[in-house]
C-alpha atoms as a PDB file:
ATOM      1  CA  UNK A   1       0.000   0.000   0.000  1.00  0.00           C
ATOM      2  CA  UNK A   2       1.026   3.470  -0.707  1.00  0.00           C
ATOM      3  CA  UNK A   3       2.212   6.167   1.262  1.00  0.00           C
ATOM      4  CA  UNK A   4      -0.507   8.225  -0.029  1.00  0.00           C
ATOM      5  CA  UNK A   5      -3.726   5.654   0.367  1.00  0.00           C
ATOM      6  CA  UNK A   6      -2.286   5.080   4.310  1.00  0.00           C
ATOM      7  CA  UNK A   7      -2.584   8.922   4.699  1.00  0.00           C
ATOM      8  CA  UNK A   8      -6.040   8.963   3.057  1.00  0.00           C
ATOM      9  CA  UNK A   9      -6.968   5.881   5.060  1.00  0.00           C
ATOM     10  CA  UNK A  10      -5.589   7.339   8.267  1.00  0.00           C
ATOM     11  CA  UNK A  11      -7.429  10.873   7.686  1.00  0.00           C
ATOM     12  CA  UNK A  12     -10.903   8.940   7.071  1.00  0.00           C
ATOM     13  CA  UNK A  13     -10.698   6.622  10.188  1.00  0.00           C
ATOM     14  CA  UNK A  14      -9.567  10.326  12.060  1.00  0.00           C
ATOM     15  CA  UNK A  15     -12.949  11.507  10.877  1.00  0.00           C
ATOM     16  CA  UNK A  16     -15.113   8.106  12.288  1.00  0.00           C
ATOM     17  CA  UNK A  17     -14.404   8.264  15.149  1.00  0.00           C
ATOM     18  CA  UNK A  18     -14.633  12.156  15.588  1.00  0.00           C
ATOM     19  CA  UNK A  19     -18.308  11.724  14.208  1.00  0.00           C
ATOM     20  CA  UNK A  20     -18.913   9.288  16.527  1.00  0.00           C
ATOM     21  CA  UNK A  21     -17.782  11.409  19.247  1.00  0.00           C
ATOM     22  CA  UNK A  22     -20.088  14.290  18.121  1.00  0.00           C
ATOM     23  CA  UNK A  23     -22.875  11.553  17.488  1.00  0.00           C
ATOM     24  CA  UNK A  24     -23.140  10.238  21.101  1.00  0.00           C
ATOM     25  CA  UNK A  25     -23.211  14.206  22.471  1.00  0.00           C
ATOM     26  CA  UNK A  26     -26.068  14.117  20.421  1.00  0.00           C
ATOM     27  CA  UNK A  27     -28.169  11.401  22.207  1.00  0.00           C
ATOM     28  CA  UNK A  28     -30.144  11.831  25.223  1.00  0.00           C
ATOM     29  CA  UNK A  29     -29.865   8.239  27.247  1.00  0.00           C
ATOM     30  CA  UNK A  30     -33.452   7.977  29.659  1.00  0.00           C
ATOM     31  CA  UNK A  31     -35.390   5.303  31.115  1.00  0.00           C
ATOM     32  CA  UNK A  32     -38.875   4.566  30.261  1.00  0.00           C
ATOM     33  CA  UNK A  33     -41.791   3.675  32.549  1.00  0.00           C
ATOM     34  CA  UNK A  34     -45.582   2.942  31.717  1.00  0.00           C
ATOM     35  CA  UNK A  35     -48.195   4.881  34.347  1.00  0.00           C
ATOM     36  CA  UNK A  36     -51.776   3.884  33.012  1.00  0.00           C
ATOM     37  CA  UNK A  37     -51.625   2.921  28.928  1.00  0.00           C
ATOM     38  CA  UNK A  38     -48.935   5.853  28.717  1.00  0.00           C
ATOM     39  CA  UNK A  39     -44.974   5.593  28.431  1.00  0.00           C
ATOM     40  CA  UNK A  40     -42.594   8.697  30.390  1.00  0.00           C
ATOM     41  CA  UNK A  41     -39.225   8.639  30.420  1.00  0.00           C
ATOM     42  CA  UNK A  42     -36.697  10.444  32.803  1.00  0.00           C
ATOM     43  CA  UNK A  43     -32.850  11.197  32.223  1.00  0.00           C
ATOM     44  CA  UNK A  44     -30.761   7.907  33.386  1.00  0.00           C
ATOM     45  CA  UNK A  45     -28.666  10.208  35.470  1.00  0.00           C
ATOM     46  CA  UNK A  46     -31.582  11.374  37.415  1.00  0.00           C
ATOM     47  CA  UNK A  47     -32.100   8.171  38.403  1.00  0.00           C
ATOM     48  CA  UNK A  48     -30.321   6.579  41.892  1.00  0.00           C
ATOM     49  CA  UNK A  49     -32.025   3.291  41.881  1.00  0.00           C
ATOM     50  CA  UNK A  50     -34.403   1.529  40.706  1.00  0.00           C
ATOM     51  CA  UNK A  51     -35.951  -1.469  43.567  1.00  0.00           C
ATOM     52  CA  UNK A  52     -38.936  -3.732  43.223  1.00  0.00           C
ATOM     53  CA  UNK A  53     -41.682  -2.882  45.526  1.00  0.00           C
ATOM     54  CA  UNK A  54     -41.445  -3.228  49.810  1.00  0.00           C
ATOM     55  CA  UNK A  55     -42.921  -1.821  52.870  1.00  0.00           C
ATOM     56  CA  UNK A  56     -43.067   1.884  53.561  1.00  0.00           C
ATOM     57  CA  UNK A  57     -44.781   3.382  56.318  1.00  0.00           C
ATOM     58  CA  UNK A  58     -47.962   5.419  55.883  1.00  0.00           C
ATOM     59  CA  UNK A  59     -48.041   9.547  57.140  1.00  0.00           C
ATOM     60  CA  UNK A  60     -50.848  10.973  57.973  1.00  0.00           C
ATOM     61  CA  UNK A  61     -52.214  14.294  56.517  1.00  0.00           C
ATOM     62  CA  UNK A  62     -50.356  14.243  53.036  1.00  0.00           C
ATOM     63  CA  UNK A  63     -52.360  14.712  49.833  1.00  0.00           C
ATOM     64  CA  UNK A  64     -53.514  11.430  48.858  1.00  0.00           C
ATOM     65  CA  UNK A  65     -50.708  10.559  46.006  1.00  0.00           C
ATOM     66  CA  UNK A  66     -48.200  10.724  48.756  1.00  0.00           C
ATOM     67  CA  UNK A  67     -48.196   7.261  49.919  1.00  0.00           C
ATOM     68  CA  UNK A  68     -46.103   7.552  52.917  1.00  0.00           C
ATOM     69  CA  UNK A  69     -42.501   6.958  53.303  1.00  0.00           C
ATOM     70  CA  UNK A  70     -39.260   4.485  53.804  1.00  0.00           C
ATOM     71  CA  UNK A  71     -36.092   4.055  54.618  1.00  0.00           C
ATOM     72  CA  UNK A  72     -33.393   3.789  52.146  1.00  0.00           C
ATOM     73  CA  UNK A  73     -29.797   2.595  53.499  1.00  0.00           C
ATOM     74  CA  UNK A  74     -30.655   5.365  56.714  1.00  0.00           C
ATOM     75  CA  UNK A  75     -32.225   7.967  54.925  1.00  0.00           C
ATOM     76  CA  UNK A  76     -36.033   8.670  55.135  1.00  0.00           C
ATOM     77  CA  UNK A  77     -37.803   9.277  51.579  1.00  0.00           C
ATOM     78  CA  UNK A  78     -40.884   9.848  50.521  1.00  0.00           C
ATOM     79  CA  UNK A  79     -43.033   7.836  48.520  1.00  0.00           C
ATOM     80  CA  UNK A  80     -45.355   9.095  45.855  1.00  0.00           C
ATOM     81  CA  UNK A  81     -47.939   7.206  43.677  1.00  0.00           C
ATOM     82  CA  UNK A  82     -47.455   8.640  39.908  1.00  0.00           C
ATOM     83  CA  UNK A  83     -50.785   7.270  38.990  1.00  0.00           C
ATOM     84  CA  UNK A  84     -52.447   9.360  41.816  1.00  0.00           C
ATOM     85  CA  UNK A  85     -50.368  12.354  40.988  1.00  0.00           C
ATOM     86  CA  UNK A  86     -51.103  11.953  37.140  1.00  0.00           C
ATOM     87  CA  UNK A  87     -54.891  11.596  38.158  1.00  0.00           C
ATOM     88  CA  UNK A  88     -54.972   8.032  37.483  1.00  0.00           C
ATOM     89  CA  UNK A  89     -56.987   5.557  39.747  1.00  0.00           C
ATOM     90  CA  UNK A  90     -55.384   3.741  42.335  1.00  0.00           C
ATOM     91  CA  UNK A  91     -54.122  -0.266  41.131  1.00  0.00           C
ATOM     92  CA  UNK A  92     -52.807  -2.803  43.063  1.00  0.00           C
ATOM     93  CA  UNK A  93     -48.519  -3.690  42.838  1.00  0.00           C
ATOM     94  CA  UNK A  94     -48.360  -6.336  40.387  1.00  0.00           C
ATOM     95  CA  UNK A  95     -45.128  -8.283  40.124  1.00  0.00           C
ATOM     96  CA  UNK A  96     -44.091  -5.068  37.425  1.00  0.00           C
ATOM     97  CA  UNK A  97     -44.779  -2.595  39.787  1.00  0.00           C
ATOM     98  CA  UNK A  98     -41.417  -0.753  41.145  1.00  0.00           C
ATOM     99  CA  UNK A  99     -40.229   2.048  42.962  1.00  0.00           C
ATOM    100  CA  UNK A 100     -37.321   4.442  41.198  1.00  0.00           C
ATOM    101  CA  UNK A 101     -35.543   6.665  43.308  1.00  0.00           C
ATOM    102  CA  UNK A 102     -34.743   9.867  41.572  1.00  0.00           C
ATOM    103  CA  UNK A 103     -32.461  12.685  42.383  1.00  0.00           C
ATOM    104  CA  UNK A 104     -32.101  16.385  41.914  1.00  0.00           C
ATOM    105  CA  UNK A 105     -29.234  17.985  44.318  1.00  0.00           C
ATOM    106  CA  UNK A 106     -30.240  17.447  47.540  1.00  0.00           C
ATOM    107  CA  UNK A 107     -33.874  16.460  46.476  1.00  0.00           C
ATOM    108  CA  UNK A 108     -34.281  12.720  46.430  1.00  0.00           C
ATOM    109  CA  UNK A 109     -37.965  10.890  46.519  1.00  0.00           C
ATOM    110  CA  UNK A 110     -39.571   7.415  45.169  1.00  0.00           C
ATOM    111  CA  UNK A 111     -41.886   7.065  42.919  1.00  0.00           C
ATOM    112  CA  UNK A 112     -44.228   4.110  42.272  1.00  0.00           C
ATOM    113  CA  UNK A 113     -44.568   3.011  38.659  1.00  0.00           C
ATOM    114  CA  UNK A 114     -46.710   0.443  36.866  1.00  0.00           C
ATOM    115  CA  UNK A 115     -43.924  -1.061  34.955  1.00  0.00           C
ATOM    116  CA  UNK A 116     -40.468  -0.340  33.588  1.00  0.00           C
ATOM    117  CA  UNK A 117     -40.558  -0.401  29.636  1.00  0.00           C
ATOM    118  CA  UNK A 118     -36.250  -0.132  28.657  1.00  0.00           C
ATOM    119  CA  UNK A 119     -33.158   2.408  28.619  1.00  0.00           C
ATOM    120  CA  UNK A 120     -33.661   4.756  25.085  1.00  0.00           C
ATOM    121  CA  UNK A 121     -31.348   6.653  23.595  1.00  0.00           C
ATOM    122  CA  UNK A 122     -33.047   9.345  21.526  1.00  0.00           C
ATOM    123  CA  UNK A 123     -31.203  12.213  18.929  1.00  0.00           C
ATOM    124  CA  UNK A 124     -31.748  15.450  20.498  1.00  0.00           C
ATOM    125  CA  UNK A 125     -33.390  16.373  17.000  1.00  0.00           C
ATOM    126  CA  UNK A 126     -36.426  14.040  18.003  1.00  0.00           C
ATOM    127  CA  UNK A 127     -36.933  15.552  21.207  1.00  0.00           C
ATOM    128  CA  UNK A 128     -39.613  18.369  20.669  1.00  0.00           C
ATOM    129  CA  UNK A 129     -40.958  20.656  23.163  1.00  0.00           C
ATOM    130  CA  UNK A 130     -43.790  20.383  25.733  1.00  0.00           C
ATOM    131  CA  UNK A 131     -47.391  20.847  24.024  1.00  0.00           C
ATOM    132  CA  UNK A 132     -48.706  23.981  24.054  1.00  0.00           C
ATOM    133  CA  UNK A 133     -51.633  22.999  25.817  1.00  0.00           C
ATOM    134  CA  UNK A 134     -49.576  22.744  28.939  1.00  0.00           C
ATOM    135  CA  UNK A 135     -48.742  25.441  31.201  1.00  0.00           C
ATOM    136  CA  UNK A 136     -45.107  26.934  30.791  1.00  0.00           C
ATOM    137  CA  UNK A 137     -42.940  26.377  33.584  1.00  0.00           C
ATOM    138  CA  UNK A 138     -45.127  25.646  35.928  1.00  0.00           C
ATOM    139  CA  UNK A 139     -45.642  21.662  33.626  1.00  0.00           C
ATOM    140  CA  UNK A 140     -44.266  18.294  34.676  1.00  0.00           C
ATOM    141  CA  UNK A 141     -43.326  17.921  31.076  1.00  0.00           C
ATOM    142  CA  UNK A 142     -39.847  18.475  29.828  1.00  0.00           C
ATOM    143  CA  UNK A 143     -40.030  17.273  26.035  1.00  0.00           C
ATOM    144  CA  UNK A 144     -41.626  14.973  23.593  1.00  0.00           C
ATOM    145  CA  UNK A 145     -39.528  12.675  22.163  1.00  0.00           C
ATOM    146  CA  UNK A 146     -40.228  10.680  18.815  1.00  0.00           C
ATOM    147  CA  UNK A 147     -39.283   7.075  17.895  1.00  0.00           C
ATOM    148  CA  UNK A 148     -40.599   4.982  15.132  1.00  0.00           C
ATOM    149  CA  UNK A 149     -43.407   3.862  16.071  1.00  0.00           C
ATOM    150  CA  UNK A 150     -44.713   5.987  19.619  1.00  0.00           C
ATOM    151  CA  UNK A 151     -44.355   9.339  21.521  1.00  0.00           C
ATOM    152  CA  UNK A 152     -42.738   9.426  25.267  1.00  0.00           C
ATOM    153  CA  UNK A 153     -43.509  12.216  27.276  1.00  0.00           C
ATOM    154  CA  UNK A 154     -40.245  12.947  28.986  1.00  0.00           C
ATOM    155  CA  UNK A 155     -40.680  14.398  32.057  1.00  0.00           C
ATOM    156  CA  UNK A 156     -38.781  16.832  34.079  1.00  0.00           C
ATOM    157  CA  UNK A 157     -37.504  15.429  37.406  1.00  0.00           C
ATOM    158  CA  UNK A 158     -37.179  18.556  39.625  1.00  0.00           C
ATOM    159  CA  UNK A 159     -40.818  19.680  39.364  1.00  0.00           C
ATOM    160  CA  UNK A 160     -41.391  15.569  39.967  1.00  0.00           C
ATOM    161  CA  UNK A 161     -39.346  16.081  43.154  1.00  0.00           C
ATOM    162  CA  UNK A 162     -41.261  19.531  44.297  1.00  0.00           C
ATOM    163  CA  UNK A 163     -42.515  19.398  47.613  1.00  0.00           C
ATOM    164  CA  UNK A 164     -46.306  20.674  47.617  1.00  0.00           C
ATOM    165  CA  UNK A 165     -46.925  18.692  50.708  1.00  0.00           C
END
């Protein structure tokens, strides 16, 4: 092989991998959840642990969604029913049923969710914006991102974690 054709060769395999490297700053990696019939997704790194379902202690005089709370490795958190929160009626656990932990700074709460659906990577480019039918900053809902074949509401973790109890 040439002198010439190793440069070219070089230069091309140079450019791979530097359009890989822009291509993954491009993604947005979440985990996806089903409340009800609908899928939500929150950023992986939001996430400190994801645990199948066990018992929590109940607190009296919280809004009904908030289902009480446990203890985590020493620390007290609170517990929250998504389906309650979301409006939803109340369901039983089901073997699918788990609790994620999520984290924002200092703020850290669990959340009960129907069932988890799978890690997605999305482009950034298929990521719109909230509807327009919700209200500005005051909404739960960070984005709308598109795959093939559905729509996942992304949602954004500190209003999740907002204390209004």
């Amino acid at each position: 092989m040439s002198d010439k054709l190793k440069q070219v060769l070089s230069k091309q395999s140079k450019q791979q991998q530097n359009e890989s490297i822009d291509q993954s700053d491009d993604i947005v990696q979440l985990v996806g959840f089903i409340i009800g019939e609908e899928e939500y997704a929150i950023p992986i790194l939001s996430i400190q642990e994801i645990i199948k379902p066990f018992t929590w202690t109940r607190v009296p005089q919280v809004p009904k969604y908030v289902m009480g709370v446990f203890n985590l490795r020493g620390a007290v958190i609170p517990l929250i029913d998504l389906r309650l929160k979301f409006g939803l009626s109340e369901k039983k656990h089901s073997d699918e049923t788990r609790f994620i932990v999520m984290k924002d700074r200092d703020d850290v709460a669990g959340f009960v969710i129907d069932r988890l659906t799978m890690a997605i990577r999305i482009k950034k480019g298929n990521i719109g914006p909230a509807p327009d039918t919700v209200n500005g900053d005051n909404t739960m809902i960070d984005g709308v991102g598109k795959q093939e074949d559905k729509i996942i509401t992304i949602l954004k973790v500190n209003k999740l974690l907002e204390r209004d109890f």
